[in-house]
PDB file of N, CA and C in Angstrom:
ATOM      1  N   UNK A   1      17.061  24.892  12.867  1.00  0.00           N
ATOM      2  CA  UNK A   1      18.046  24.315  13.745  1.00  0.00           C
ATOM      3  C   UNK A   1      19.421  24.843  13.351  1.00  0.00           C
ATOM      4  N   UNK A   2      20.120  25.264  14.432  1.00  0.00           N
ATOM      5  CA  UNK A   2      21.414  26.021  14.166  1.00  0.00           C
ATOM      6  C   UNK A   2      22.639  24.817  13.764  1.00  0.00           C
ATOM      7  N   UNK A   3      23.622  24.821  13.073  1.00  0.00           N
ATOM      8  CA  UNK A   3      24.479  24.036  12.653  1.00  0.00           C
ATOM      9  C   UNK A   3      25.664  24.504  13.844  1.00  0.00           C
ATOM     10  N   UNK A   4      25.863  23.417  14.357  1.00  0.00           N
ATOM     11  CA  UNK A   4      27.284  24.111  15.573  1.00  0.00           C
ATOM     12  C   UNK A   4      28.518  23.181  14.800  1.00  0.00           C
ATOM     13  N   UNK A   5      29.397  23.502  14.908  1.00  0.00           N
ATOM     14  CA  UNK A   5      30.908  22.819  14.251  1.00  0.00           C
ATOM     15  C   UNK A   5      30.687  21.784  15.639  1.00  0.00           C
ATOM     16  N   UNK A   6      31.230  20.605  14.916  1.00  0.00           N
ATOM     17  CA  UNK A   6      31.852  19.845  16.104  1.00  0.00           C
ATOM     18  C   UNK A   6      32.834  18.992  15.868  1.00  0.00           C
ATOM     19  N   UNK A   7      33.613  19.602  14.948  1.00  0.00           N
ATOM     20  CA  UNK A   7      34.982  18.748  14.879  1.00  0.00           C
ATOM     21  C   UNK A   7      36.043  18.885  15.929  1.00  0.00           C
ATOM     22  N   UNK A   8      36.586  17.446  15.802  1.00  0.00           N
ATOM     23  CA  UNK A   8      37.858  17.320  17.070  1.00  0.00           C
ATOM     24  C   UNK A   8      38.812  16.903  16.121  1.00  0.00           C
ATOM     25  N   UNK A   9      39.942  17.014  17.127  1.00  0.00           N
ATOM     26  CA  UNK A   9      41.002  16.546  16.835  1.00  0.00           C
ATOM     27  C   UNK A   9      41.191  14.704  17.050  1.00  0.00           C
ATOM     28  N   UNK A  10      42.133  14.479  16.401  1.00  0.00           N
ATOM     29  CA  UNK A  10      41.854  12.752  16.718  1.00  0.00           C
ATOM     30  C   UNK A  10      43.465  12.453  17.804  1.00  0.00           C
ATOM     31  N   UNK A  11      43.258  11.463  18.572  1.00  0.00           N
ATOM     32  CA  UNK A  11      43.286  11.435  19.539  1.00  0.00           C
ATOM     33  C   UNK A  11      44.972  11.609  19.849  1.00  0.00           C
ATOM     34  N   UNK A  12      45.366  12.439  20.682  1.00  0.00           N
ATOM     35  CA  UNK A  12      46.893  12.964  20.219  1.00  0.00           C
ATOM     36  C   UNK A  12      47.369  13.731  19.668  1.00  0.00           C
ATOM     37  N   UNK A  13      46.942  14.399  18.486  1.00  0.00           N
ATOM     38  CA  UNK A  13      46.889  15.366  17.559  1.00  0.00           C
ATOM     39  C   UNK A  13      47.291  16.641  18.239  1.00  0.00           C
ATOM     40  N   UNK A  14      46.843  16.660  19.404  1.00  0.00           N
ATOM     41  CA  UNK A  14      47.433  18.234  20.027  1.00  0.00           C
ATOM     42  C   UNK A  14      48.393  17.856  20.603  1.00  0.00           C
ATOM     43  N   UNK A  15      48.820  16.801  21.461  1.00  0.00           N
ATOM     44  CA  UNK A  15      50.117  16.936  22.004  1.00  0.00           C
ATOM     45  C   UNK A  15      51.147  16.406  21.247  1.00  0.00           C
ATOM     46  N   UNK A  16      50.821  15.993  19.852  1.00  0.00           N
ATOM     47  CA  UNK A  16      52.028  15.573  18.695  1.00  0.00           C
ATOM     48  C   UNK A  16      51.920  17.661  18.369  1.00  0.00           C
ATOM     49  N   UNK A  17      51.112  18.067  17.913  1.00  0.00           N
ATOM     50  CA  UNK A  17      51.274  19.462  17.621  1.00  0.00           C
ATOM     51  C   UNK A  17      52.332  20.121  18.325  1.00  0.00           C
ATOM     52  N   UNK A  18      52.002  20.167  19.581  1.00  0.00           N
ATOM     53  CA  UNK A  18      52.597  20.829  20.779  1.00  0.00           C
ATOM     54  C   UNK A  18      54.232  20.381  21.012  1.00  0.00           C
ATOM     55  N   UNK A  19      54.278  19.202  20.618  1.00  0.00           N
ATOM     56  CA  UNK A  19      55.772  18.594  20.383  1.00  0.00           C
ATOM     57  C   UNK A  19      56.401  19.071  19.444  1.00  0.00           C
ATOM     58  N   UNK A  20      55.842  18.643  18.328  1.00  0.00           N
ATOM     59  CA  UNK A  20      56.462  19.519  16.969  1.00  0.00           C
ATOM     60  C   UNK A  20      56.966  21.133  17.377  1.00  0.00           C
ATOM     61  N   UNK A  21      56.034  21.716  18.039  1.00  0.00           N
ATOM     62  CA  UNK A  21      55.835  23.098  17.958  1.00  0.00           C
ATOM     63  C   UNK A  21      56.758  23.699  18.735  1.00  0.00           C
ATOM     64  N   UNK A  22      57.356  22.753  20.015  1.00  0.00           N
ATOM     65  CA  UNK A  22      58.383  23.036  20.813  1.00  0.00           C
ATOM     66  C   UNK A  22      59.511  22.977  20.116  1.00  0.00           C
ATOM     67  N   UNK A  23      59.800  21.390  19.743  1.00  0.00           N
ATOM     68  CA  UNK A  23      61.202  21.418  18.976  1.00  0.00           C
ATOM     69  C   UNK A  23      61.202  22.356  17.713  1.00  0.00           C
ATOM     70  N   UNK A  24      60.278  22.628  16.812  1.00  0.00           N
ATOM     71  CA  UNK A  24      60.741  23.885  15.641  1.00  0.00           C
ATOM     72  C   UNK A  24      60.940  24.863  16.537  1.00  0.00           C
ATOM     73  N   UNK A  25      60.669  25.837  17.798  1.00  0.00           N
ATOM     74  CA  UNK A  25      61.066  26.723  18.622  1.00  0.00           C
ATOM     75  C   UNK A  25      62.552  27.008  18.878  1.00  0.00           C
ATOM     76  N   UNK A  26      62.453  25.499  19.541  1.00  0.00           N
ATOM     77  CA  UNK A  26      63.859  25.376  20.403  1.00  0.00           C
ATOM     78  C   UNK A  26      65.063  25.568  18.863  1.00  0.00           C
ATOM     79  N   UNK A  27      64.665  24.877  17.877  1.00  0.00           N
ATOM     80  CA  UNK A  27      65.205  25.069  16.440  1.00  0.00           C
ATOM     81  C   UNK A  27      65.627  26.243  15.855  1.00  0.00           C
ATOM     82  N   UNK A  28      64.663  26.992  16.283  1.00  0.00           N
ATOM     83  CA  UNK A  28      64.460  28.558  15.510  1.00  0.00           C
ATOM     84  C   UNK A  28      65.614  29.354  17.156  1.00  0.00           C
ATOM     85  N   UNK A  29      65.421  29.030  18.079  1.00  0.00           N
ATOM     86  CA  UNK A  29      66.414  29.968  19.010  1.00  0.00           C
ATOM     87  C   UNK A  29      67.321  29.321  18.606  1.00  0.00           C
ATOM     88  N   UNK A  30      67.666  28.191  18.512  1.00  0.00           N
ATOM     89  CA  UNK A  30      69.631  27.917  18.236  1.00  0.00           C
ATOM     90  C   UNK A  30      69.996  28.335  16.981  1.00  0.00           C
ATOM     91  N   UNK A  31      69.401  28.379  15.674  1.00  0.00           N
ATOM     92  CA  UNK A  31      69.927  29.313  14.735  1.00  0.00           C
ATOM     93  C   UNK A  31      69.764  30.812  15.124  1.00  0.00           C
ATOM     94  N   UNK A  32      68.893  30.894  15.921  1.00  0.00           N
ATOM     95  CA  UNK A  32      69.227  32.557  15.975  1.00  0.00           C
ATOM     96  C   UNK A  32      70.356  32.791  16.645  1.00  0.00           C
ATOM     97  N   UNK A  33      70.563  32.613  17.620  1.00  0.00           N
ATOM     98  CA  UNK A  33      71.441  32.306  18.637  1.00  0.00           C
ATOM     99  C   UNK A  33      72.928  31.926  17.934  1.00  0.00           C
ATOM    100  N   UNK A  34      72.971  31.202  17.286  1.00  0.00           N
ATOM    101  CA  UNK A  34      73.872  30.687  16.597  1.00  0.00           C
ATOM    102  C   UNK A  34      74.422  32.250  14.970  1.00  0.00           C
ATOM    103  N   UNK A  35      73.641  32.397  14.982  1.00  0.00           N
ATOM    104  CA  UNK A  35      73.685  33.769  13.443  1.00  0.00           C
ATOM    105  C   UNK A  35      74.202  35.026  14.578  1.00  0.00           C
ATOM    106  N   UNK A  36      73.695  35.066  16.020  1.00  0.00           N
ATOM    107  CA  UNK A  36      74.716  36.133  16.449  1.00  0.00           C
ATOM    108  C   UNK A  36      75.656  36.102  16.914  1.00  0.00           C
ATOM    109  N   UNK A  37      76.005  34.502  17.308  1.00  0.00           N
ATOM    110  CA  UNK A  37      77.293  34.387  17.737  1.00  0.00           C
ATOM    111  C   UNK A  37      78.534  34.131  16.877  1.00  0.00           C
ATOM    112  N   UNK A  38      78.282  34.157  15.022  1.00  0.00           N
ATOM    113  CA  UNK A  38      78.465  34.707  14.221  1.00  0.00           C
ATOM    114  C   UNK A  38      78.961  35.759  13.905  1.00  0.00           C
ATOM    115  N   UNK A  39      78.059  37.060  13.777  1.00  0.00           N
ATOM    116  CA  UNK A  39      78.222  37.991  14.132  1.00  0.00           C
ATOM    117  C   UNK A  39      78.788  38.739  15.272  1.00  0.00           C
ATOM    118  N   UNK A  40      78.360  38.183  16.003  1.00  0.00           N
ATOM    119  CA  UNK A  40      79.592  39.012  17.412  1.00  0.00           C
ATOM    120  C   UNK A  40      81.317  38.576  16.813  1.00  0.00           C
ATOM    121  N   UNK A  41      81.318  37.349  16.600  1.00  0.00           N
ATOM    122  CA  UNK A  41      82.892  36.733  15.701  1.00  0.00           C
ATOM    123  C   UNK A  41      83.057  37.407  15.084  1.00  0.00           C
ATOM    124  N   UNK A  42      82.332  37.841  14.166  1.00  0.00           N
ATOM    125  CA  UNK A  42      83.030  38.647  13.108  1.00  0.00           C
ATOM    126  C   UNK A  42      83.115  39.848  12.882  1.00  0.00           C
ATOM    127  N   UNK A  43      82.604  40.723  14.128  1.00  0.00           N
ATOM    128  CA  UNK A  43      82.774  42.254  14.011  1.00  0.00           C
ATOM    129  C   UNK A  43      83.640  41.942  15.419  1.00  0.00           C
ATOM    130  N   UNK A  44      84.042  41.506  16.203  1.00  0.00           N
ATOM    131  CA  UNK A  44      85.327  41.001  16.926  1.00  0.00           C
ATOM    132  C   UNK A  44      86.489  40.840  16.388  1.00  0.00           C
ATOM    133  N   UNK A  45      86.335  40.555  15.256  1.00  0.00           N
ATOM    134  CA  UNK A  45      87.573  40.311  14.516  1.00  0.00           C
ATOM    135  C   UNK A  45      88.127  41.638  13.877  1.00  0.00           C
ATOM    136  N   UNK A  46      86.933  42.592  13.778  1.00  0.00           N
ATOM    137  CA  UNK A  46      87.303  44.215  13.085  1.00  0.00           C
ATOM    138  C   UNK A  46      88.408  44.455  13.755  1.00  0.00           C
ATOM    139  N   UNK A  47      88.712  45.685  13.462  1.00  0.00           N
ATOM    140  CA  UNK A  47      89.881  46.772  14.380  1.00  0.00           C
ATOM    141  C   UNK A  47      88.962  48.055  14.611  1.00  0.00           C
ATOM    142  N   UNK A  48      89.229  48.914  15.547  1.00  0.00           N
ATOM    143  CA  UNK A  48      88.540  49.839  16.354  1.00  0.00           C
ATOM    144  C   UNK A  48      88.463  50.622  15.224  1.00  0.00           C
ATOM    145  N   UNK A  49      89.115  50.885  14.360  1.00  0.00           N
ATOM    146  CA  UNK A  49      88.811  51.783  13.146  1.00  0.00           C
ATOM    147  C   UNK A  49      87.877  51.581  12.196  1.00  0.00           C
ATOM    148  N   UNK A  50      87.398  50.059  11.737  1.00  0.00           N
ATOM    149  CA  UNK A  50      86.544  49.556  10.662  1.00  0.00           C
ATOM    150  C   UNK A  50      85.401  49.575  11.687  1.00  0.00           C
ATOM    151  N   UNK A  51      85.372  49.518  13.135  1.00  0.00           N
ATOM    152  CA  UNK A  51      84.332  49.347  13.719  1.00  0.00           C
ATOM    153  C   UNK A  51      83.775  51.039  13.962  1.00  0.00           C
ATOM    154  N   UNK A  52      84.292  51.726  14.276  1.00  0.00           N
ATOM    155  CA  UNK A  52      84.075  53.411  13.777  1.00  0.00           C
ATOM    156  C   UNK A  52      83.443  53.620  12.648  1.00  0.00           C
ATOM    157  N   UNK A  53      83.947  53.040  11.764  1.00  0.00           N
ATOM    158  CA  UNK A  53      83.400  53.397  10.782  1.00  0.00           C
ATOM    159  C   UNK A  53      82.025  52.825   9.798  1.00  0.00           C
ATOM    160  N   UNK A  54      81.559  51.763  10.892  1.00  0.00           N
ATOM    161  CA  UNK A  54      80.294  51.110  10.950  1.00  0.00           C
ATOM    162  C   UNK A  54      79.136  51.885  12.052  1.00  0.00           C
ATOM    163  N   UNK A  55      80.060  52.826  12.723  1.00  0.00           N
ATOM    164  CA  UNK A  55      79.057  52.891  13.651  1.00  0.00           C
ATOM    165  C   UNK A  55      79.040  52.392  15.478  1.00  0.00           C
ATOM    166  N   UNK A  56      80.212  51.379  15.305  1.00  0.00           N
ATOM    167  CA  UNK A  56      79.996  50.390  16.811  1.00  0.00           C
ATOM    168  C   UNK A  56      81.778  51.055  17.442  1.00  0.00           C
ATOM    169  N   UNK A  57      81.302  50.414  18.171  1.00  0.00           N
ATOM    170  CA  UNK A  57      82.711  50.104  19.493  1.00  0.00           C
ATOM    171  C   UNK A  57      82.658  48.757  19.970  1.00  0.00           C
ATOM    172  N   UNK A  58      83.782  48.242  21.049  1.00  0.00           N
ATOM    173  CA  UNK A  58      83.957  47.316  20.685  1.00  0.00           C
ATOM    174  C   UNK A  58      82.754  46.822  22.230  1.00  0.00           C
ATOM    175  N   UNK A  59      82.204  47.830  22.939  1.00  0.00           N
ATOM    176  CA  UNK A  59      81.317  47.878  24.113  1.00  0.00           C
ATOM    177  C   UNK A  59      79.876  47.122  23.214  1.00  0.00           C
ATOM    178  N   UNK A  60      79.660  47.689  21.482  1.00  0.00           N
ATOM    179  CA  UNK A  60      78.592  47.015  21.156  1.00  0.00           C
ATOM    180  C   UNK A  60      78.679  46.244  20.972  1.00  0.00           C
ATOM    181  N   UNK A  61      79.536  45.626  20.411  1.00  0.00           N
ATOM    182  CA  UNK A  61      79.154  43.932  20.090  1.00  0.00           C
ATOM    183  C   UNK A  61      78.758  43.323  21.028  1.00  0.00           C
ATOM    184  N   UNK A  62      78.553  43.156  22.385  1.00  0.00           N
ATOM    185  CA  UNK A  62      78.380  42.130  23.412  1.00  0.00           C
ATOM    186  C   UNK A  62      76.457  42.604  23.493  1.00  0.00           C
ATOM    187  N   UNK A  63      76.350  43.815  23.036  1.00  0.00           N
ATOM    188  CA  UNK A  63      74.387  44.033  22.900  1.00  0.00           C
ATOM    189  C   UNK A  63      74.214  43.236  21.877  1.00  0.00           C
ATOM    190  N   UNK A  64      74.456  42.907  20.689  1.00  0.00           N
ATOM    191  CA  UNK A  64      74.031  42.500  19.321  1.00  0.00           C
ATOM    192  C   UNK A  64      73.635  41.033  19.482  1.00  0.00           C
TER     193      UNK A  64
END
């Protein structure tokens, strides 16, 4: 006789998961979100010369 798994989840368990799993998401885009709007600040704040000499203009910062 073959052994089949038959465990479940108990009752809720996926849509408490699925909750959790949204808000750490939504969590993880506003620090990201937040670390480039950071960064766009602070290579905004360069002068066209320190930004030359990184590489950018002032057209890149608004990609980053």
């Amino acid at each position: 006789m073959a052994h089949t798994a038959s465990t479940t989840a108990p009752l809720g368990a996926v849509t408490v998961l699925r909750v959790v799993d949204f808000f750490i998401s939504a969590r993880n885009a506003v620090v990201s979100w937040n670390e480039s709007r950071l960064t766009r600040n602070a290579l905004s704040a360069l002068t066209d010369t320190q930004l030359d000499d990184i590489g950018l203009n002032r057209g890149d910062i608004a990609n980053l």
